[in-house]
Structure formats: structure tokens, C-alpha cells
N, C-alpha and C. Protein backbone atom coordinates (compact mmCIF):
# COMPACT_ATOMS: atom_id res chain seq x y z
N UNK A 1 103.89 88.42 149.89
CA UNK A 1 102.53 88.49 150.42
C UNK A 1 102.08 87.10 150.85
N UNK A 2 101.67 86.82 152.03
CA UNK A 2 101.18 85.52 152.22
C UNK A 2 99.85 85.30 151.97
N UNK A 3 99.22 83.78 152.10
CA UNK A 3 98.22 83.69 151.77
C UNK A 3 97.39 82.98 153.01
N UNK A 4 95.87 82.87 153.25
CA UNK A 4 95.71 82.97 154.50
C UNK A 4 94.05 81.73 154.16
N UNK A 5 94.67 80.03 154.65
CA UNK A 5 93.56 79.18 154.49
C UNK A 5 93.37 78.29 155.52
N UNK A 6 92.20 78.32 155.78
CA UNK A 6 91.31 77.94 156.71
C UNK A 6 92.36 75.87 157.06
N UNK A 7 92.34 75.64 158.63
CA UNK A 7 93.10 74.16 158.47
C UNK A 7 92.65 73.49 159.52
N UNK A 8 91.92 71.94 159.45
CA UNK A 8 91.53 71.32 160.82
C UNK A 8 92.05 70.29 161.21
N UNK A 9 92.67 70.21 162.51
CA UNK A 9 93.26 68.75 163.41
C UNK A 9 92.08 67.78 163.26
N UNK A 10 92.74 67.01 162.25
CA UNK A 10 91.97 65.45 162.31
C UNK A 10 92.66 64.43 163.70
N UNK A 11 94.07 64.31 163.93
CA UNK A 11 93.87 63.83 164.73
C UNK A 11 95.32 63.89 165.08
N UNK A 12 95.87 63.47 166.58
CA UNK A 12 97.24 63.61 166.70
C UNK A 12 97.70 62.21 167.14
N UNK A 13 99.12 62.09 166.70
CA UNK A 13 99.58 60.72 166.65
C UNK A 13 100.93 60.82 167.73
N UNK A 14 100.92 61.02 168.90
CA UNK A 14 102.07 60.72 169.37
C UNK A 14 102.35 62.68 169.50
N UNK A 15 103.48 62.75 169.25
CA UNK A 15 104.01 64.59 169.18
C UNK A 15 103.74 65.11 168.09
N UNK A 16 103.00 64.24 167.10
CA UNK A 16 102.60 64.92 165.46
C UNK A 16 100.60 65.19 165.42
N UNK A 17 100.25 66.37 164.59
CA UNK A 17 98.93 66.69 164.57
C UNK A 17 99.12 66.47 163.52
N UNK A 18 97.82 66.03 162.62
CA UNK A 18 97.16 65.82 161.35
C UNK A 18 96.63 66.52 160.86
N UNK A 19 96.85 67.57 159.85
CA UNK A 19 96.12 68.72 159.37
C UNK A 19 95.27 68.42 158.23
N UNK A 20 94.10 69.02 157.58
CA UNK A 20 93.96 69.33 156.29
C UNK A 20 93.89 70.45 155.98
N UNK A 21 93.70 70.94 154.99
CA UNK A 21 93.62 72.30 154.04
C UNK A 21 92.98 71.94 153.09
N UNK A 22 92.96 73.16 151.98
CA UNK A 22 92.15 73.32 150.90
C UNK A 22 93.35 72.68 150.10
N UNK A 23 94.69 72.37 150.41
CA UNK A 23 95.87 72.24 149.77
C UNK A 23 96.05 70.52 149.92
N UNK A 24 95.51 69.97 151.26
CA UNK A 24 95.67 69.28 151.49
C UNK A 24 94.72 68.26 151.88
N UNK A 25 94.25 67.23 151.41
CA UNK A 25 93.22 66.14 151.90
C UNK A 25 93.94 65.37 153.12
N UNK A 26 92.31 64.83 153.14
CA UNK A 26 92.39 63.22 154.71
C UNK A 26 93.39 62.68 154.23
N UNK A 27 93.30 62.18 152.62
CA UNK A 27 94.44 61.26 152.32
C UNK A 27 95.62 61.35 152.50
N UNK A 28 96.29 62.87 152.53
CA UNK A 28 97.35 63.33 152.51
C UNK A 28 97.45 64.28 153.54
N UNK A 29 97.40 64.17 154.66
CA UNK A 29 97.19 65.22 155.40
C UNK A 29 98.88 65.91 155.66
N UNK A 30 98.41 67.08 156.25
CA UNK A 30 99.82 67.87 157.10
C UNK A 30 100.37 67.71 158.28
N UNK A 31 101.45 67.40 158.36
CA UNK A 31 101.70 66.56 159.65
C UNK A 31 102.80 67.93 160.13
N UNK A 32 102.41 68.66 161.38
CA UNK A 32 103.08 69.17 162.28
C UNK A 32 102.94 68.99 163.49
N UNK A 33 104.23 69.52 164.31
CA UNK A 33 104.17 68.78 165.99
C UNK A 33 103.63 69.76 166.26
N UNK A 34 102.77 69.02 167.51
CA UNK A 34 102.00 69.43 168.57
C UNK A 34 102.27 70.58 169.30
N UNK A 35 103.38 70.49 169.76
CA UNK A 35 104.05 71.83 170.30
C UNK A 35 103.95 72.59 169.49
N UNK A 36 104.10 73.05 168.45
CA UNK A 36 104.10 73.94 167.21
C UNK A 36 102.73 74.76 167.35
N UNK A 37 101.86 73.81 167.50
CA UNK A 37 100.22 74.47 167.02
C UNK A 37 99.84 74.58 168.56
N UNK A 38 100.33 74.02 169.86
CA UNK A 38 100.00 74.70 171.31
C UNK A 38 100.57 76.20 171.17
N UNK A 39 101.79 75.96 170.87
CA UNK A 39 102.35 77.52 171.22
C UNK A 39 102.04 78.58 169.98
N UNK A 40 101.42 78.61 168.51
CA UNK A 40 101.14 79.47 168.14
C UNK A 40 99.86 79.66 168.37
N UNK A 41 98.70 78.99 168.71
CA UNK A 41 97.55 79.20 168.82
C UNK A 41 96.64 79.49 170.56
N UNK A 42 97.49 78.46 171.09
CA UNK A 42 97.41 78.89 172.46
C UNK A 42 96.60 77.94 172.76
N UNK A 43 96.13 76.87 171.59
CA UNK A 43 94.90 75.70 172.60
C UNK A 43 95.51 74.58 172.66
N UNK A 44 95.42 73.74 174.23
CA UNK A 44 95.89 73.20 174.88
C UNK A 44 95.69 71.92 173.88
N UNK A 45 96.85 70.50 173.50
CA UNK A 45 96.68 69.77 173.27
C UNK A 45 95.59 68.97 173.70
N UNK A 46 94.49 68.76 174.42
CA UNK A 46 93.74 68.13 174.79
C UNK A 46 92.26 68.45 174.11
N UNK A 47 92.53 69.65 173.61
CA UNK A 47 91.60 70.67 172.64
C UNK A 47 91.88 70.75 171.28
N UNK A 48 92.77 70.01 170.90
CA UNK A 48 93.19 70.09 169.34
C UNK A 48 92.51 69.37 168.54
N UNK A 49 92.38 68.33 169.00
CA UNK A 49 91.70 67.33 167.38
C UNK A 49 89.97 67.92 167.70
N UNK A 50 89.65 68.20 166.03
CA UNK A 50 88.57 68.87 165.35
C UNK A 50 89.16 70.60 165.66
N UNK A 51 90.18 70.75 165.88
CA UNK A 51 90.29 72.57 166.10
C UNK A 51 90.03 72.93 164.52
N UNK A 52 89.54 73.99 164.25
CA UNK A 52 89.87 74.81 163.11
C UNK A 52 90.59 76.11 163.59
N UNK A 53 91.54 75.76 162.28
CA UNK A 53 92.71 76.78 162.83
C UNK A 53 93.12 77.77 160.94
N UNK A 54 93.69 78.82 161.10
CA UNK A 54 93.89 80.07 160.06
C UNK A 54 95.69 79.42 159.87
N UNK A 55 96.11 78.76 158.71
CA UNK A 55 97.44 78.67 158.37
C UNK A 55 97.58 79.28 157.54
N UNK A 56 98.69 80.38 157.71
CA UNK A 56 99.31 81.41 157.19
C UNK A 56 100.41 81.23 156.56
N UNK A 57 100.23 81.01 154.84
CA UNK A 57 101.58 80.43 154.01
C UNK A 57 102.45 81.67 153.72
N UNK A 58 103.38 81.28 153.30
CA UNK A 58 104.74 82.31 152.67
C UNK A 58 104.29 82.34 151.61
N UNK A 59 105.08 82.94 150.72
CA UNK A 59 105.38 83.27 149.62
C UNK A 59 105.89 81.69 148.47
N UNK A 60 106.16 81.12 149.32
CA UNK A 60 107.38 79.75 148.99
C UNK A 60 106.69 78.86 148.88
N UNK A 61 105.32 79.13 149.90
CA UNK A 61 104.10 78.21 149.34
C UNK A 61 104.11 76.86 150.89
N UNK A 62 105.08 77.65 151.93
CA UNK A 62 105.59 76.58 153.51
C UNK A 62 104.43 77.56 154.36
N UNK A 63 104.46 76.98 155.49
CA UNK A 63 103.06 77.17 156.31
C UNK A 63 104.02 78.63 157.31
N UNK A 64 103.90 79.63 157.19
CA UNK A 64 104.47 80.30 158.49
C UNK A 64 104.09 80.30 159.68
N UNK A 65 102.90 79.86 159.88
CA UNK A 65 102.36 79.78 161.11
C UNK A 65 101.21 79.65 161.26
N UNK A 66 100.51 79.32 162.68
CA UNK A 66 99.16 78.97 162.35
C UNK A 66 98.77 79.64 163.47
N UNK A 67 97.20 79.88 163.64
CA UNK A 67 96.71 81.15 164.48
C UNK A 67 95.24 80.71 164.87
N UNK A 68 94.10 80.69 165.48
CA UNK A 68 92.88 80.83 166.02
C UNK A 68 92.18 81.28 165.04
N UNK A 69 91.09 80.53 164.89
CA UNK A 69 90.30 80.99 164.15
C UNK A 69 89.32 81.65 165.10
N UNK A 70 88.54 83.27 164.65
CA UNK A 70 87.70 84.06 165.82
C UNK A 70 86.24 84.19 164.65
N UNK A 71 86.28 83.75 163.50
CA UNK A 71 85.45 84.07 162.76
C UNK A 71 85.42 85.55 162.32
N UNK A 72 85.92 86.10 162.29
CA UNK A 72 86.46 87.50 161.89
C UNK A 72 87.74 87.48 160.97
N UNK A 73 88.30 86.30 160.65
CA UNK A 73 89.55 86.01 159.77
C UNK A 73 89.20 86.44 158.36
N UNK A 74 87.93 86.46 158.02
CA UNK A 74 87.63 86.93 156.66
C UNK A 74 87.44 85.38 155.85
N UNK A 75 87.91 84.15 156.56
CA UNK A 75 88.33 82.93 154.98
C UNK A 75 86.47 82.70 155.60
N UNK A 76 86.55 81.42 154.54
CA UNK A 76 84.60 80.75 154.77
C UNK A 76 85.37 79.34 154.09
């Protein structure tokens, strides 16, 4: 069963975005490439830093993917 928490682009460095989570602080942020979060979410790198975005973990506790937030996701 996965688990489903709210995640925002602080900022992108080159081909890497800066995430946080509830899992993860500023201090420590999540670092995935850019391409990754264009093609599952669909917003154009130029639109990413401050996105809030829905990351969808496994079971294993790894990010499966990340998705648009529509405000209908259910998280707060």
C-alpha cells in the first residue's frame, strides 16, 4: 500500500530539483532530476520551483512517483 505526502520545489540546481516533505526538511532536502518531475507531472521546468506536488511512496519507504497537486488529493 503506498503512502501519499504532500512535496515542494525549493529550488533547482543544474538537472537536479530540491524537494521537501513532511519526511524531509530545507536542511535536508530531496534531490531528484528535473526530467523526472517534467515528465510525471507535466509542469514545464520553468514552473517548478515553489510547485507543490503529491509524492507517492512504496511500501520500501522510495518515492514512486510524483503527480499534480488539484486540491482534491485528499493530503492538507
Amino acid at each position: 500500500m503506498s503512502e501519499r505526502i504532500r512535496a515542494r520545489v525549493l529550488l533547482l540546481i543544474g538537472d537536479e530539483a530540491e524537494l521537501t516533505t513532511e519526511h524531509r526538511g530545507a536542511e535536508d532536502p530531496e534531490r531528484v532530476p528535473v526530467g523526472r518531475l517534467v515528465a510525471e507531472t507535466g509542469i514545464p521546468r520553468a514552473r517548478l520551483v515553489g510547485a507543490d506536488l503529491v509524492a507517492v511512496i512504496d511500501d520500501a519507504g522510495e518515492v514512486e512517483r510524483f503527480e499534480r497537486t488539484d486540491g482534491t488529493d485528499g493530503l492538507r
